[in-house]
Protein backbone atom coordinates (compact mmCIF):
# COMPACT_ATOMS: atom_id res chain seq x y z
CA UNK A 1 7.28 -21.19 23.28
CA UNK A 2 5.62 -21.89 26.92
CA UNK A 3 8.03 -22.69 29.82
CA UNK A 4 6.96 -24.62 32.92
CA UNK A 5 8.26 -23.62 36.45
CA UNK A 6 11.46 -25.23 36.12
CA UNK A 7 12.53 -22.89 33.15
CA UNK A 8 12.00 -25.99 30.83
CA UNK A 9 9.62 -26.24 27.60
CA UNK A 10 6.67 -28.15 28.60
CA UNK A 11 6.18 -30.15 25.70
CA UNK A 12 9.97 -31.47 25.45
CA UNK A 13 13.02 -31.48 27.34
CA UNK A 14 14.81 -28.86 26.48
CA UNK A 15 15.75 -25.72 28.17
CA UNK A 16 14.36 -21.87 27.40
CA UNK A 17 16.50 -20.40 24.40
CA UNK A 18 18.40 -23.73 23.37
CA UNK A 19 16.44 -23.48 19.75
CA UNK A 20 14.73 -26.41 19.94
CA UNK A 21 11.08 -25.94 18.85
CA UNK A 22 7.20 -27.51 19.47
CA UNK A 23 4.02 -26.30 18.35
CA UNK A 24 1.61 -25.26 21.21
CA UNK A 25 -1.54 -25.98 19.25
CA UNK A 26 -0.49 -30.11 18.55
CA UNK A 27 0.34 -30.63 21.93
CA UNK A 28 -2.63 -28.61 23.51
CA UNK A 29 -4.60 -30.90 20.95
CA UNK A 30 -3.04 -33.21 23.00
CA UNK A 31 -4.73 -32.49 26.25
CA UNK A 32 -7.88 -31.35 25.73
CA UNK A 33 -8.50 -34.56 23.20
CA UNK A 34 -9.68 -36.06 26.15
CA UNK A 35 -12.00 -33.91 26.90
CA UNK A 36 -15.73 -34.07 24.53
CA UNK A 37 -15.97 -30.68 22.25
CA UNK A 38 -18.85 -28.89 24.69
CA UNK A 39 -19.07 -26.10 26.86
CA UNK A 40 -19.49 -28.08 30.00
CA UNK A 41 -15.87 -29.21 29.42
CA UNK A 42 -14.80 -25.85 30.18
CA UNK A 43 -13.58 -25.98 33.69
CA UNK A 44 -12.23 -29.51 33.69
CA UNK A 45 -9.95 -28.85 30.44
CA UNK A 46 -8.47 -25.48 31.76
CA UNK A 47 -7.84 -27.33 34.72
CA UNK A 48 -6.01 -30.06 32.37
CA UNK A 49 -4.31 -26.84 30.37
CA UNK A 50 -3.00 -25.40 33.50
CA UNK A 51 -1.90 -28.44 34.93
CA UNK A 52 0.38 -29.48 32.15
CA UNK A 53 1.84 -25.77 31.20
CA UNK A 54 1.44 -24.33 35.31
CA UNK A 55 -0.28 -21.37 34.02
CA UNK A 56 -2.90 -20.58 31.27
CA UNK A 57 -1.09 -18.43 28.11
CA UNK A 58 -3.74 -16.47 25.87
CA UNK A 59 -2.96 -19.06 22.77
CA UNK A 60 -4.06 -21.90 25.78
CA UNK A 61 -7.38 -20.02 26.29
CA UNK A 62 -8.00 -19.84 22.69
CA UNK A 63 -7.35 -23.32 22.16
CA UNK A 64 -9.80 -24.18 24.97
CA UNK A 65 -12.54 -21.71 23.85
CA UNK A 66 -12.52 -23.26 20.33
CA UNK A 67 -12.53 -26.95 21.46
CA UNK A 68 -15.11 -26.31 24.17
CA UNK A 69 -16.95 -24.22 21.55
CA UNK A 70 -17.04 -20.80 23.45
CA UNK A 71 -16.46 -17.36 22.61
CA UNK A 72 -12.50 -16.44 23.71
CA UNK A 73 -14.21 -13.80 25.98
CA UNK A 74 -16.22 -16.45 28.28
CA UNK A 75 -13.37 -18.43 28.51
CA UNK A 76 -11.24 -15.69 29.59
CA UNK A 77 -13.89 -14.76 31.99
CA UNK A 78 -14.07 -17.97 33.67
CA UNK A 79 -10.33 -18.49 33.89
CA UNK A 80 -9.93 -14.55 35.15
CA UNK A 81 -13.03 -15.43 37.88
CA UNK A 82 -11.61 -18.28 39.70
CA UNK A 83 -8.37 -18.38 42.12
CA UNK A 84 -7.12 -22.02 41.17
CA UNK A 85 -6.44 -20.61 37.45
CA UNK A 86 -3.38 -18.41 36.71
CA UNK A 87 -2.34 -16.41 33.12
CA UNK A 88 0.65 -15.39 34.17
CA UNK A 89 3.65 -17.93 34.52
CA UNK A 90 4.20 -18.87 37.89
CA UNK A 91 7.12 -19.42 39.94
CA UNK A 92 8.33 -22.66 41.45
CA UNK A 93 7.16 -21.90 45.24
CA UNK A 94 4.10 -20.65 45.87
CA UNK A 95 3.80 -18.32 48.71
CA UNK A 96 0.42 -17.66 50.11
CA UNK A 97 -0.10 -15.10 53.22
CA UNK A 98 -3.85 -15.30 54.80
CA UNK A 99 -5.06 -11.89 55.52
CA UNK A 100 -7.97 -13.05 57.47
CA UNK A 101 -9.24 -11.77 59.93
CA UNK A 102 -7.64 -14.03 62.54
CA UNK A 103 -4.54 -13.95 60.95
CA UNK A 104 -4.45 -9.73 60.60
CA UNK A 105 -4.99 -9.47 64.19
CA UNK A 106 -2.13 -11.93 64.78
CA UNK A 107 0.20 -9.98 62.37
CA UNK A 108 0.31 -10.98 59.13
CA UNK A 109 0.92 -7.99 57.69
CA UNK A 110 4.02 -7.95 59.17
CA UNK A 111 4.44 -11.37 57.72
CA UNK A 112 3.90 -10.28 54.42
CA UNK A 113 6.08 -7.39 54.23
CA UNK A 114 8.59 -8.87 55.71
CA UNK A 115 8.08 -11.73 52.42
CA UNK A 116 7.80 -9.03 50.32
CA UNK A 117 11.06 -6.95 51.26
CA UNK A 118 12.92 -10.67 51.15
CA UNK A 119 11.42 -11.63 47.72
CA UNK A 120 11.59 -7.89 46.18
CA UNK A 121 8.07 -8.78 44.79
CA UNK A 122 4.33 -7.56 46.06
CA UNK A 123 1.09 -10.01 46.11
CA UNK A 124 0.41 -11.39 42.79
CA UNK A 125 3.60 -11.01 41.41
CA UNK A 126 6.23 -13.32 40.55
CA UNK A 127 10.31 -13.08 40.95
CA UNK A 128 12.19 -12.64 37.77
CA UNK A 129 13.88 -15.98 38.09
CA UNK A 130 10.72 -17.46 38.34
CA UNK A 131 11.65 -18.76 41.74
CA UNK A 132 8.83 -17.43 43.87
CA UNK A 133 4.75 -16.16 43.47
CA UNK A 134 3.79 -14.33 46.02
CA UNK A 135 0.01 -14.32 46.76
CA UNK A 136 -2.83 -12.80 49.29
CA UNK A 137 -5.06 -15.21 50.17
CA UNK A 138 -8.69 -13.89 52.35
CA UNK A 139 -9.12 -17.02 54.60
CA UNK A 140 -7.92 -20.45 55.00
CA UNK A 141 -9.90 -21.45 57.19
CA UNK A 142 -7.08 -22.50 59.83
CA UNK A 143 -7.83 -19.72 62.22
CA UNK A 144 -6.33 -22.06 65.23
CA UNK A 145 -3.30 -21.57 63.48
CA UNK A 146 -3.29 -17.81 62.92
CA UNK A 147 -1.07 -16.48 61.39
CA UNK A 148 -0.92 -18.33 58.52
CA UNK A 149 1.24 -19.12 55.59
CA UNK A 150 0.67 -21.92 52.71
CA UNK A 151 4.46 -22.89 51.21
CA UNK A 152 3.61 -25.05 48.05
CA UNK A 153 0.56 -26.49 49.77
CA UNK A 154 1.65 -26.93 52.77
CA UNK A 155 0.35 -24.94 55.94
CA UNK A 156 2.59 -23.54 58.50
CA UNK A 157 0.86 -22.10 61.39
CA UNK A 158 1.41 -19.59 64.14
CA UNK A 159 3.93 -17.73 62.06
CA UNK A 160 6.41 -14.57 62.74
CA UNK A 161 8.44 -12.87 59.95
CA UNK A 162 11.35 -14.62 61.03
CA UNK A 163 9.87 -18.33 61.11
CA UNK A 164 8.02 -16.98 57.32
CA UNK A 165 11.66 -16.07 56.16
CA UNK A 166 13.23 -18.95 57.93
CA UNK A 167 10.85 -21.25 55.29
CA UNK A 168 12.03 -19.08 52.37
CA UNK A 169 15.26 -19.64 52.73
CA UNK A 170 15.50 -23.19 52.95
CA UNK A 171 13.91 -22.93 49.50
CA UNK A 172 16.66 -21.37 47.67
């Protein structure tokens, strides 16, 4: 069974360990039936995959690499290569930290521990509750803004700890 962020199956309505069932393979059928059975469909239908389930689950990939017609191991490659995809569940907020240069000088490491000691989690990683990813981001490009943080999309500039903890908890 695949849950989406909410805790919820993402084929149905029901809740993680109620007993209700789907199967994975009709409903990524589903999806990727709108996509034509070729390998330049690759990157639009994992986009497609990931948008429906959040993430990107191994039986996903496979489904993709046999509808796309591509060996499991170049699908996997290009969903492992590229930031926008994720194969590990994902938690409701999305926390992103720049660590560019701009922002480093301007203290976002602070920032980041300071998210991490809150959250209990490190870059990468996601809370047990599935509340909260935590991620390291190189540059995004709003160096005027430095430091940076990106809170489900949104980009809050000229950040302390404080003001990064401040967003956090008006999350919970």
């Amino acid at each position: 069974m695949v849950y989406s962020r909410s805790g919820g199956c993402v084929f149905c309505d029901h809740q993680e360990g109620d007993g209700k069932e789907r199967l994975l393979p009709v409903a990524l059928d589903k999806v990727l039936s709108g996509f034509e059975r070729e390998p330049a469909e690759l990157i639009p239908a994992l986009q497609a995959v990931q948008k429906r389930l959040g993430y990107l689950p191994h039986e996903a990939l496979q489904r993709v690499a046999q509808h796309c017609r591509l060996p499991l191991s170049t699908v996997h490659g290009v969903a492992s290569f590229y930031e926008q995809f994720h194969l590990t569940r994902q938690g409701r907020h999305n926390i992103k930290v720049c660590r560019g240069t701009a922002c480093h000088i301007r203290g976002s490491a602070r920032i980041l521990r300071a998210v991490q000691n809150k959250l209990g989690i490190k870059p990468g990683e996601t809370t047990p509750d599935y509340r909260f990813t935590l991620e390291r981001v190189a540059c995004f490009g709003a160096c005027a803004l430095s430091p940076v943080v990106m809170v489900n999309g949104k980009v809050h500039g000229n950040m302390t700890p404080a003001k990064a903890l401040k967003l956090i908890r008006k999350l919970k």
